[in-house]
N, C-alpha and C. Protein backbone atom coordinates (compact mmCIF):
# COMPACT_ATOMS: atom_id res chain seq x y z
N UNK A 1 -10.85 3.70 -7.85
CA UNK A 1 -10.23 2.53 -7.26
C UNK A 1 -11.33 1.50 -6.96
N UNK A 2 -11.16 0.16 -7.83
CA UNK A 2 -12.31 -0.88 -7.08
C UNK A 2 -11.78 -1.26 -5.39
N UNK A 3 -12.98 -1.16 -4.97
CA UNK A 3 -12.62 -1.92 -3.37
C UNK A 3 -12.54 -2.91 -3.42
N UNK A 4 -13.19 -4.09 -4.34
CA UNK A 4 -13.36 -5.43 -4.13
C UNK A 4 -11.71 -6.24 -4.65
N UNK A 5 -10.74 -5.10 -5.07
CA UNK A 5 -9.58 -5.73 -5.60
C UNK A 5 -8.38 -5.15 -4.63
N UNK A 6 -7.42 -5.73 -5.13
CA UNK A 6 -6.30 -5.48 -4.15
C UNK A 6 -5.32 -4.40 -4.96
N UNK A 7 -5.62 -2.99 -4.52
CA UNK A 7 -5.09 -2.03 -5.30
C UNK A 7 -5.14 -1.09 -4.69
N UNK A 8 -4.37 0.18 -5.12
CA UNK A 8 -3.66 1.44 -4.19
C UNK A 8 -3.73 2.67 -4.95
N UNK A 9 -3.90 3.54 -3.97
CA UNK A 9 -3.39 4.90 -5.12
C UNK A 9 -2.09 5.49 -4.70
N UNK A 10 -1.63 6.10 -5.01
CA UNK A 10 0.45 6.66 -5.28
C UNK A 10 0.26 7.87 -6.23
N UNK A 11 0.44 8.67 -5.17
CA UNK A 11 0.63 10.08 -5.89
C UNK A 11 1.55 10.17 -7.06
N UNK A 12 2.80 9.26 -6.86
CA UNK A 12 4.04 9.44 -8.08
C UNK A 12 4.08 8.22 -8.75
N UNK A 13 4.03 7.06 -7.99
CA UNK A 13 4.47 5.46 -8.52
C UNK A 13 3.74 5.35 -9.98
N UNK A 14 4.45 4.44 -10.93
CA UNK A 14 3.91 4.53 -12.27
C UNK A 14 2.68 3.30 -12.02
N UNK A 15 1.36 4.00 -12.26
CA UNK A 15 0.50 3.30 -12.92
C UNK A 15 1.25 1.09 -12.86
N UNK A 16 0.25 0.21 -12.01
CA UNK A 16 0.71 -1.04 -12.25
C UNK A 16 2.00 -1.38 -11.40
N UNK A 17 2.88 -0.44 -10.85
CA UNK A 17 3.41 -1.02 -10.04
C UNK A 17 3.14 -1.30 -9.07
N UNK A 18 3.63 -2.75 -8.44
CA UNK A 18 3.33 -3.44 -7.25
C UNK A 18 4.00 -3.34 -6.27
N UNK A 19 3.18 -2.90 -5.07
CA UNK A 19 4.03 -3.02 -3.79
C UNK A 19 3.66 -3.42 -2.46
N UNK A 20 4.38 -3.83 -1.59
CA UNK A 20 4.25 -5.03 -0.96
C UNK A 20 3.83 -3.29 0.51
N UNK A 21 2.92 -3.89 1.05
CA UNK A 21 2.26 -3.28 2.26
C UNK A 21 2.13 -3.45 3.14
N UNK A 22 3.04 -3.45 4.18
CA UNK A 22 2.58 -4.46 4.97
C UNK A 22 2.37 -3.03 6.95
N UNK A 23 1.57 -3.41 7.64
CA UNK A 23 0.96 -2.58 8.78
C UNK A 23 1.70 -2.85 9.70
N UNK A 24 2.43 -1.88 10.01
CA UNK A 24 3.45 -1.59 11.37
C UNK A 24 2.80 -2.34 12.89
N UNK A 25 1.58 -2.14 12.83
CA UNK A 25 1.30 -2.93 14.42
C UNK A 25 1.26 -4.09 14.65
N UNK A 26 0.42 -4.65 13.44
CA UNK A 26 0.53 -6.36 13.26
C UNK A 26 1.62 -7.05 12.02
N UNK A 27 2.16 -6.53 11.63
CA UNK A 27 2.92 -7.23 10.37
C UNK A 27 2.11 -7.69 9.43
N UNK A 28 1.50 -7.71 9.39
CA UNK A 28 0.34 -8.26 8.17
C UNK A 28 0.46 -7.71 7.09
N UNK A 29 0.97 -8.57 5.67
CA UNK A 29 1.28 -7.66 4.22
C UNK A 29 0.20 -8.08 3.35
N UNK A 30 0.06 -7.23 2.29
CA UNK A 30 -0.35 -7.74 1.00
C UNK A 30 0.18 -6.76 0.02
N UNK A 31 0.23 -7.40 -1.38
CA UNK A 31 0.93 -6.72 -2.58
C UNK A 31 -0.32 -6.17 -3.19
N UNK A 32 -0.54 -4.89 -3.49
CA UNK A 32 -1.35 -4.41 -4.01
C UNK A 32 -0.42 -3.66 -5.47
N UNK A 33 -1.57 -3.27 -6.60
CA UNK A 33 -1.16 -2.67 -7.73
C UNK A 33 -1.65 -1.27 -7.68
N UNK A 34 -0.85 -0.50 -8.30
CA UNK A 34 -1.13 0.90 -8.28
C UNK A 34 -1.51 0.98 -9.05
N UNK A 35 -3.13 1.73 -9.11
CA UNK A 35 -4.23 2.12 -10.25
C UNK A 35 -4.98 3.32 -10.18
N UNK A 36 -4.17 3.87 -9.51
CA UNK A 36 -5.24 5.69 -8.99
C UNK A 36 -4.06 6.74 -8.32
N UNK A 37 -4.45 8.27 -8.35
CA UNK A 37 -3.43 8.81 -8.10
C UNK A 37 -3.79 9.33 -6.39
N UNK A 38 -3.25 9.79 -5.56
CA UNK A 38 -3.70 10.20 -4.44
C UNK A 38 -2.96 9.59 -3.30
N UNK A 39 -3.09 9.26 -2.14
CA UNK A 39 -3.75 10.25 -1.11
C UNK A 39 -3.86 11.96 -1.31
N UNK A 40 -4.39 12.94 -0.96
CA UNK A 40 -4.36 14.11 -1.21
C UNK A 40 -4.28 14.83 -0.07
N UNK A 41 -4.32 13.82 1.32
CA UNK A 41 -4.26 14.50 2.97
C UNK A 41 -3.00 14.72 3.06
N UNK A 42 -2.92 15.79 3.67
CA UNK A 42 -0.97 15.71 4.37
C UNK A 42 -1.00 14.59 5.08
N UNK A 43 0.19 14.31 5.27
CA UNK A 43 1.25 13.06 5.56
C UNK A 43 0.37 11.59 5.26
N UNK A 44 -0.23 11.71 4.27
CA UNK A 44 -0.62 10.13 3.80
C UNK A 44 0.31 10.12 2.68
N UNK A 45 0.52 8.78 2.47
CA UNK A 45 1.19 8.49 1.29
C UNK A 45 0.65 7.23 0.18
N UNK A 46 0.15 6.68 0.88
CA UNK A 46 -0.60 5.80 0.00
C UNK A 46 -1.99 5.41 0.55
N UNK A 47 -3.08 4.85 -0.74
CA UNK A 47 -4.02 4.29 -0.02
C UNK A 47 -4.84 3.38 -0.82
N UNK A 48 -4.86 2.48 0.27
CA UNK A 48 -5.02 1.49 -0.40
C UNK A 48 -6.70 1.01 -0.26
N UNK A 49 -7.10 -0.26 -0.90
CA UNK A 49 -8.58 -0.21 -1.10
C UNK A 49 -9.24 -1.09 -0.22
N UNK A 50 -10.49 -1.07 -0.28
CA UNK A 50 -11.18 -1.79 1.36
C UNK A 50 -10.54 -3.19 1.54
N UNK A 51 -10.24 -4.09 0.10
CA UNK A 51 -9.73 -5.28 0.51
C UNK A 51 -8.53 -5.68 0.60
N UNK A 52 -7.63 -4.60 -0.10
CA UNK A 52 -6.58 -4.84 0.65
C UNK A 52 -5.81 -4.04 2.20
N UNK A 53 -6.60 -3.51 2.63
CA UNK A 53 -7.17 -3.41 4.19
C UNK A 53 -7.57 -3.90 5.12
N UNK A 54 -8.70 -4.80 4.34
CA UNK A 54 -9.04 -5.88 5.25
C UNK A 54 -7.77 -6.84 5.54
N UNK A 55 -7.11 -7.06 4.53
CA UNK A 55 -6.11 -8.20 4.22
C UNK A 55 -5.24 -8.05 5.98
N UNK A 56 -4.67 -6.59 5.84
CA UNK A 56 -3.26 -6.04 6.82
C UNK A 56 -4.61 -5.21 7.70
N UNK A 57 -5.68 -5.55 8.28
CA UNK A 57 -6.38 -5.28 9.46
C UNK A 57 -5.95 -3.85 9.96
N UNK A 58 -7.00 -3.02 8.80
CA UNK A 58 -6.63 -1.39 9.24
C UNK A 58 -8.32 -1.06 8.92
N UNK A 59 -9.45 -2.52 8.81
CA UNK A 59 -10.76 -1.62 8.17
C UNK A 59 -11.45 -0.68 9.41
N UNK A 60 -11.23 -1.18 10.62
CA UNK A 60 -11.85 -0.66 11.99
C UNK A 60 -11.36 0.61 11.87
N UNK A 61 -10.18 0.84 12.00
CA UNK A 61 -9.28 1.68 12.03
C UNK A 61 -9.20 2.94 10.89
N UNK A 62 -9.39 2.67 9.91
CA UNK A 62 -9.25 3.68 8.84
C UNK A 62 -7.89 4.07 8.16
N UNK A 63 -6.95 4.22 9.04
CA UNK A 63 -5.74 4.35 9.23
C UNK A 63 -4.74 3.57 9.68
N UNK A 64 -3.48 3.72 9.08
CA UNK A 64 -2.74 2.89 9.98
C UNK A 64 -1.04 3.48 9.50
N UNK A 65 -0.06 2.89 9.95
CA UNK A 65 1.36 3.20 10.14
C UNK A 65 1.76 2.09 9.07
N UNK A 66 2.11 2.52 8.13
CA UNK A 66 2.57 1.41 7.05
C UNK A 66 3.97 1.20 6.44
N UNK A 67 4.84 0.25 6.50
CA UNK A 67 5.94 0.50 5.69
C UNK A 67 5.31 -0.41 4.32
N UNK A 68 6.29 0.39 2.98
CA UNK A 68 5.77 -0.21 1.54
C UNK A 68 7.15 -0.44 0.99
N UNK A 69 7.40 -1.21 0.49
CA UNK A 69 8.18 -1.10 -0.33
C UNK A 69 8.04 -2.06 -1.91
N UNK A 70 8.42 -1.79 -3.04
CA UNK A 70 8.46 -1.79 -4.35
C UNK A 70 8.79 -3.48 -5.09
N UNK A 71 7.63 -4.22 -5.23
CA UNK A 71 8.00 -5.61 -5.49
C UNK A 71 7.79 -5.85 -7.17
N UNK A 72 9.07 -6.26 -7.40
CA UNK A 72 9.07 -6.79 -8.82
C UNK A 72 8.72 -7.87 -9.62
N UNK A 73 8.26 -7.39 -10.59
CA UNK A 73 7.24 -8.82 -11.33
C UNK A 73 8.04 -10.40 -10.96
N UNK A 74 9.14 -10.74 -10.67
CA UNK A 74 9.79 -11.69 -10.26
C UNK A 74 9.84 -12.20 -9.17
N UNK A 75 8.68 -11.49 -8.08
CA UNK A 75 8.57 -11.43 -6.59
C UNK A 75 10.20 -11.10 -5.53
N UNK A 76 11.06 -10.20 -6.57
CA UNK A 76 12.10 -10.06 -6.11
C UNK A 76 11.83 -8.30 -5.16
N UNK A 77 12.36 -7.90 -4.00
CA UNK A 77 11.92 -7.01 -3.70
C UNK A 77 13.23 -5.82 -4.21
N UNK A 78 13.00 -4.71 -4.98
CA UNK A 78 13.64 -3.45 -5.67
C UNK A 78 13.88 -2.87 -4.48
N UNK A 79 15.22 -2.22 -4.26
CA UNK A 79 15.70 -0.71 -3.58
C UNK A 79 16.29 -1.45 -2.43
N UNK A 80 16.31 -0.45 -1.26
CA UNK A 80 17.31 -0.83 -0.19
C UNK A 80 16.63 -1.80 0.95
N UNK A 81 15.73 -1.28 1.07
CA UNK A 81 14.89 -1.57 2.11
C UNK A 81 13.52 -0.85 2.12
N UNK A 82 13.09 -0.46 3.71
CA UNK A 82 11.21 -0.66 4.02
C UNK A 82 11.49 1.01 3.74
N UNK A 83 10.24 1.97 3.38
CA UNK A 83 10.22 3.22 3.37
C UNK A 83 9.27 3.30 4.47
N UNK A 84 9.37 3.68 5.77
CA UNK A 84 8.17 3.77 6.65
C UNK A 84 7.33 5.16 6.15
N UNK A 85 6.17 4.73 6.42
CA UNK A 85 5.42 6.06 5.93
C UNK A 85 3.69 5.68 7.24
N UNK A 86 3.02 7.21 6.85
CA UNK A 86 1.48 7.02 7.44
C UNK A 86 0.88 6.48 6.19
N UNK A 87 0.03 5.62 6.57
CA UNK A 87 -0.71 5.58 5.44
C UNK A 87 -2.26 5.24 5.65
């Protein structure tokens, strides 16, 4: 995973899909692309890279409480709603 780009790893999500990230304490999003497979800790689900971290203010932190959900090349957002997850 480059750090200097705005990108994620997803244990299942296909390779290139984009999804919108945004940090449960401050609301702060960014759309990152999925380019790596992993987290590999229990209860992580995604993880994303130093700058898009910095973006949603989790670099102090390491961690944070994230809902993601699945944005389509049309900036239209896919599925029902937010999937809350750790991330």
């Amino acid at each position: 995973m480059n750090a200097a780009k705005l990108t994620a790893a997803h244990r299942s999500l296909p390779f290139g899909t984009k999804v919108l990230v945004t940090n449960k304490r401050n609301g702060k999003s960014v759309i990152v692309r999925i380019n790596d497979r992993g987290p590999f800790i229990r209860g992580r689900v995604i993880d994303v890279s130093k700058a898009a971290a910095q973006n949603i203010g989790m670099v102090s932190s390491g961690t944070a409480q994230v809902c993601y959900q699945i944005v389509a090349d049309s900036k239209k957002v896919a599925g029902k709603g937010m999937k809350d997850v750790d991330g």
